[in-house]
C-alpha atoms as a PDB file:
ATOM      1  CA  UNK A   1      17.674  -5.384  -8.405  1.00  0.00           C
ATOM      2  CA  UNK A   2      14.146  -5.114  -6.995  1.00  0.00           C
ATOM      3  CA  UNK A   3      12.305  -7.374  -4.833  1.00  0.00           C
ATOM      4  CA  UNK A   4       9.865  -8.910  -6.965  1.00  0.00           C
ATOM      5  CA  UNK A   5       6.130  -7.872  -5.819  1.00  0.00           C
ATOM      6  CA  UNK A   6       4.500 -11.014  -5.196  1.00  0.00           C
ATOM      7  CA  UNK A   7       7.278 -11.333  -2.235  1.00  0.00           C
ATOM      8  CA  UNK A   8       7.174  -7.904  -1.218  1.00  0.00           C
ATOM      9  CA  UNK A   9       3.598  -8.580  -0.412  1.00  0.00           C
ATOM     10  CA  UNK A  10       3.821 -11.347   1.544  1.00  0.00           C
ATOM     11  CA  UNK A  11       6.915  -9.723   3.311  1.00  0.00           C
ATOM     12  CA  UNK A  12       4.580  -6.899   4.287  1.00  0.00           C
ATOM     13  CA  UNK A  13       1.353  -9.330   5.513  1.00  0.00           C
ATOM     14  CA  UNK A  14       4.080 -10.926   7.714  1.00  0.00           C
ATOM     15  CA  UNK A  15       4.973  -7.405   9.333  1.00  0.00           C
ATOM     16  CA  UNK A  16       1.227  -6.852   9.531  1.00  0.00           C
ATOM     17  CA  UNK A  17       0.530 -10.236  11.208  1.00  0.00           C
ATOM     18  CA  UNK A  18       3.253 -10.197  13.865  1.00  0.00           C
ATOM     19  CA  UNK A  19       1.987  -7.015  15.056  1.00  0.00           C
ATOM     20  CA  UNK A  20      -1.190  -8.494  15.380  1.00  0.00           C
ATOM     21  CA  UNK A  21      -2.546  -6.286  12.954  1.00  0.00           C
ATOM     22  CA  UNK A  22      -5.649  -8.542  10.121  1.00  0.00           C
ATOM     23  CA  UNK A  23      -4.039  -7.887   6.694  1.00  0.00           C
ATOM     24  CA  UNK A  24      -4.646  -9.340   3.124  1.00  0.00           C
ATOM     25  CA  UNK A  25      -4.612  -9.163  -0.845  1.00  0.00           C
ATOM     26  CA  UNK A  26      -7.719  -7.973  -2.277  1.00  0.00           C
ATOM     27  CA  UNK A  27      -5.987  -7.932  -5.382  1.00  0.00           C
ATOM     28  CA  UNK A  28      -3.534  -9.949  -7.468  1.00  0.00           C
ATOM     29  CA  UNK A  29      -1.265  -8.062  -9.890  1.00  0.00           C
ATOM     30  CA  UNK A  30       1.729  -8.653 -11.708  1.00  0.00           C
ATOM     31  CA  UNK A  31       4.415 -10.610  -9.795  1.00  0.00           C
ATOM     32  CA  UNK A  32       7.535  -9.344 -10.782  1.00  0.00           C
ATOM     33  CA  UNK A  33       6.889  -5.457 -10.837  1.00  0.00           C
ATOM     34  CA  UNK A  34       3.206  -4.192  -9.915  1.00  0.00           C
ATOM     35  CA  UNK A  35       2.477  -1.029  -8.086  1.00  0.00           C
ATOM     36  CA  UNK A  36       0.978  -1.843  -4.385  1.00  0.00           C
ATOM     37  CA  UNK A  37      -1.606   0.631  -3.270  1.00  0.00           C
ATOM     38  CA  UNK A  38      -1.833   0.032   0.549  1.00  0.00           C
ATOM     39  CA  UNK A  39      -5.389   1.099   2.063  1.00  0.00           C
ATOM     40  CA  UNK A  40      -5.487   0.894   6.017  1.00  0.00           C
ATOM     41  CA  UNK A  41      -9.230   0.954   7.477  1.00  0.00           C
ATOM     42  CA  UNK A  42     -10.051   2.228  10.641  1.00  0.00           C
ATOM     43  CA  UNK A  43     -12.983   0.276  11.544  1.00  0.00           C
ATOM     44  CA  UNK A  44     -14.911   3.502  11.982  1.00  0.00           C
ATOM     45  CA  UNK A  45     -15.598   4.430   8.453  1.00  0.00           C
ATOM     46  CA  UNK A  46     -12.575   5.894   7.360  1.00  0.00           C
ATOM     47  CA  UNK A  47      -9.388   4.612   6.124  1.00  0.00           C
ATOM     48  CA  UNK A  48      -5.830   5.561   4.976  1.00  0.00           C
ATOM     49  CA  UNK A  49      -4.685   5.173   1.323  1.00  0.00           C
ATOM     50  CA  UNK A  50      -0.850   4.775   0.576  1.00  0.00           C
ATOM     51  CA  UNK A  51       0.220   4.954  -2.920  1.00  0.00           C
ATOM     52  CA  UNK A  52       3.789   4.698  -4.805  1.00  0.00           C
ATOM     53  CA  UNK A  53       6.053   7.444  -4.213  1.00  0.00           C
ATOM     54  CA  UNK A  54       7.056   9.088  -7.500  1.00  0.00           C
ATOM     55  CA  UNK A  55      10.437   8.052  -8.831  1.00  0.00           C
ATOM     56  CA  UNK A  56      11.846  11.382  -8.195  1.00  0.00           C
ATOM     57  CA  UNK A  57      11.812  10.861  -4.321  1.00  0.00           C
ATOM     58  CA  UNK A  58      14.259   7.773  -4.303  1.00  0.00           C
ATOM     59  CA  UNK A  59      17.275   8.160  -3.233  1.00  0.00           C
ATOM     60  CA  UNK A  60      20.525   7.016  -5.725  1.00  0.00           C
ATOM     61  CA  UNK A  61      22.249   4.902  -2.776  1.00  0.00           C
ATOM     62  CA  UNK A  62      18.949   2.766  -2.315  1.00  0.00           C
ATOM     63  CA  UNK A  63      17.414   2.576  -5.103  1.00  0.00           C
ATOM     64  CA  UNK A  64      15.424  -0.803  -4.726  1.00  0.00           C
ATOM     65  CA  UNK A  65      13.282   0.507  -1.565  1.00  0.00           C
ATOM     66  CA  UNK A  66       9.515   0.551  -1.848  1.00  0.00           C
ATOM     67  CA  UNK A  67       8.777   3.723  -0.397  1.00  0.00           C
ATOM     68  CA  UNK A  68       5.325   4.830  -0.186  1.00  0.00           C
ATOM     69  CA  UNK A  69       3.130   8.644   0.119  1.00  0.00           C
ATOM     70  CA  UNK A  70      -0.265   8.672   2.366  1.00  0.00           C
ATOM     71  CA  UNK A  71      -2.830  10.249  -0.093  1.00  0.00           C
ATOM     72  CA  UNK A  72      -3.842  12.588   2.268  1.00  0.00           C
ATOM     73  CA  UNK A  73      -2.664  13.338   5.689  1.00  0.00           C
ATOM     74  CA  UNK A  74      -5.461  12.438   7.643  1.00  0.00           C
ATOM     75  CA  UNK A  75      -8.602   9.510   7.098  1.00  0.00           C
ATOM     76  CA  UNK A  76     -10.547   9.972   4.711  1.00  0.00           C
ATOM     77  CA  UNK A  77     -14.306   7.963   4.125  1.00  0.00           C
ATOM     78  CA  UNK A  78     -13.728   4.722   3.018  1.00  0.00           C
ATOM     79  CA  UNK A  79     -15.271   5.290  -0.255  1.00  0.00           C
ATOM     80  CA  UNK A  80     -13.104   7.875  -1.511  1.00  0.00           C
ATOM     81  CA  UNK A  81     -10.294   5.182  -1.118  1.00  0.00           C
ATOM     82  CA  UNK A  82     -12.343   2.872  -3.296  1.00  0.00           C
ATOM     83  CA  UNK A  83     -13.102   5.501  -5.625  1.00  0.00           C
ATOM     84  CA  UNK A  84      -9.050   6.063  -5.788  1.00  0.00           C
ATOM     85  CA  UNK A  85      -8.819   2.196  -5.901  1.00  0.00           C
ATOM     86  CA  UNK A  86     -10.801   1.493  -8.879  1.00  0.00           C
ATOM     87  CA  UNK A  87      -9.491   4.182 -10.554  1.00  0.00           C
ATOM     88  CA  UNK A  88      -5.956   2.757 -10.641  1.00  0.00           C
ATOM     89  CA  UNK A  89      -6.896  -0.588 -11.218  1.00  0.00           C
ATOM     90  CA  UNK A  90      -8.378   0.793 -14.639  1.00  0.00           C
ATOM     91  CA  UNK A  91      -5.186   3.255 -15.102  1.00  0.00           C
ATOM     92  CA  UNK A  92      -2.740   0.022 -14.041  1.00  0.00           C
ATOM     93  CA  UNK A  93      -4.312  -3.344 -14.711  1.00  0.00           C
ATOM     94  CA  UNK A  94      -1.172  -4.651 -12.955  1.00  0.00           C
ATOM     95  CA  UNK A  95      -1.481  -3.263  -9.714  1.00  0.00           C
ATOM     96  CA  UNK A  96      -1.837  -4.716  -6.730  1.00  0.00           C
ATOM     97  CA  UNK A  97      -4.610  -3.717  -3.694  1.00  0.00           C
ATOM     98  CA  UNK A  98      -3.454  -4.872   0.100  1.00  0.00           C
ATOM     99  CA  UNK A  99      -5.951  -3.906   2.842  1.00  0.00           C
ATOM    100  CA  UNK A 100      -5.306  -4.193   7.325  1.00  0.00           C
ATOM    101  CA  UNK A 101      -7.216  -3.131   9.493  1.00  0.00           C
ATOM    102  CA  UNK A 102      -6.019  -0.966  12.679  1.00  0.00           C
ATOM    103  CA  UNK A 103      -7.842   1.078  14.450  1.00  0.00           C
ATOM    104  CA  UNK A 104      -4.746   3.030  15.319  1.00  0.00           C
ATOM    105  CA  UNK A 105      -3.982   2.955  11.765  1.00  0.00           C
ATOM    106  CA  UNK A 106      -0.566   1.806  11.993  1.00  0.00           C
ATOM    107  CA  UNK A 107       0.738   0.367   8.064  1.00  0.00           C
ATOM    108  CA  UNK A 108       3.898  -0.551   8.596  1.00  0.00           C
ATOM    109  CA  UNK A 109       5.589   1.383   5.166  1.00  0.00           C
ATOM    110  CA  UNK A 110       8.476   3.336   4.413  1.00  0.00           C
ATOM    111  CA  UNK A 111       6.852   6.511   3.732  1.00  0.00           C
ATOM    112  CA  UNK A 112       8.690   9.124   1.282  1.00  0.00           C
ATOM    113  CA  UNK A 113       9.583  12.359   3.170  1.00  0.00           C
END
């Protein structure tokens, strides 16, 4: 059974916080079950964007991990991630937008490998 979303989120602000790192919801999705799209600015114009990992990534023996895959591998301008952003908001009404801010760009995710 999954972690519903709603406390995923809050579970991941928490991480954020204690590490001293500003994080919040932009937007609200679905509680039990929406996709998270993590964007990480870097206070200089350029951010990180980390999506879903695709289903075919998760491993059998864990299968109720969030895991997440950077967009691209380095920063990229800020409004490319909104671009991205409001794309999937109209592809996934449901989906949930959290944004920190590091300038180190630490995000705190289990990234797919």
């Amino acid at each position: 059974m999954r972690l519903k979303t709603s406390i995923w989120v809050a579970a991941y602000l928490r991480r954020c916080q204690t590490a001293g790192v500003f994080g919040a919801v932009r937007r609200r999705g679905a509680e039990e079950a929406g996709a998270v799209f993590v964007k990480v600015a870097m206070m200089d114009g350029n951010a990180m964007l980390y999506v879903p990992a695709p289903q075919t990534v998760y491993d059998d023996s864990r299968p109720i991990e969030r895991l997440f895959t950077p967009v691209s591998p380095d920063p990229i301008p800020e409004s490319s991630v909104e671009e991205r952003l409001a794309r999937e908001v109209r592809f996934d009404p449901d989906a949930w937008i959290v944004e920190s801010e590091d300038k180190a760009g630490r995000h705190f995710l289990d990234l797919a490998k």
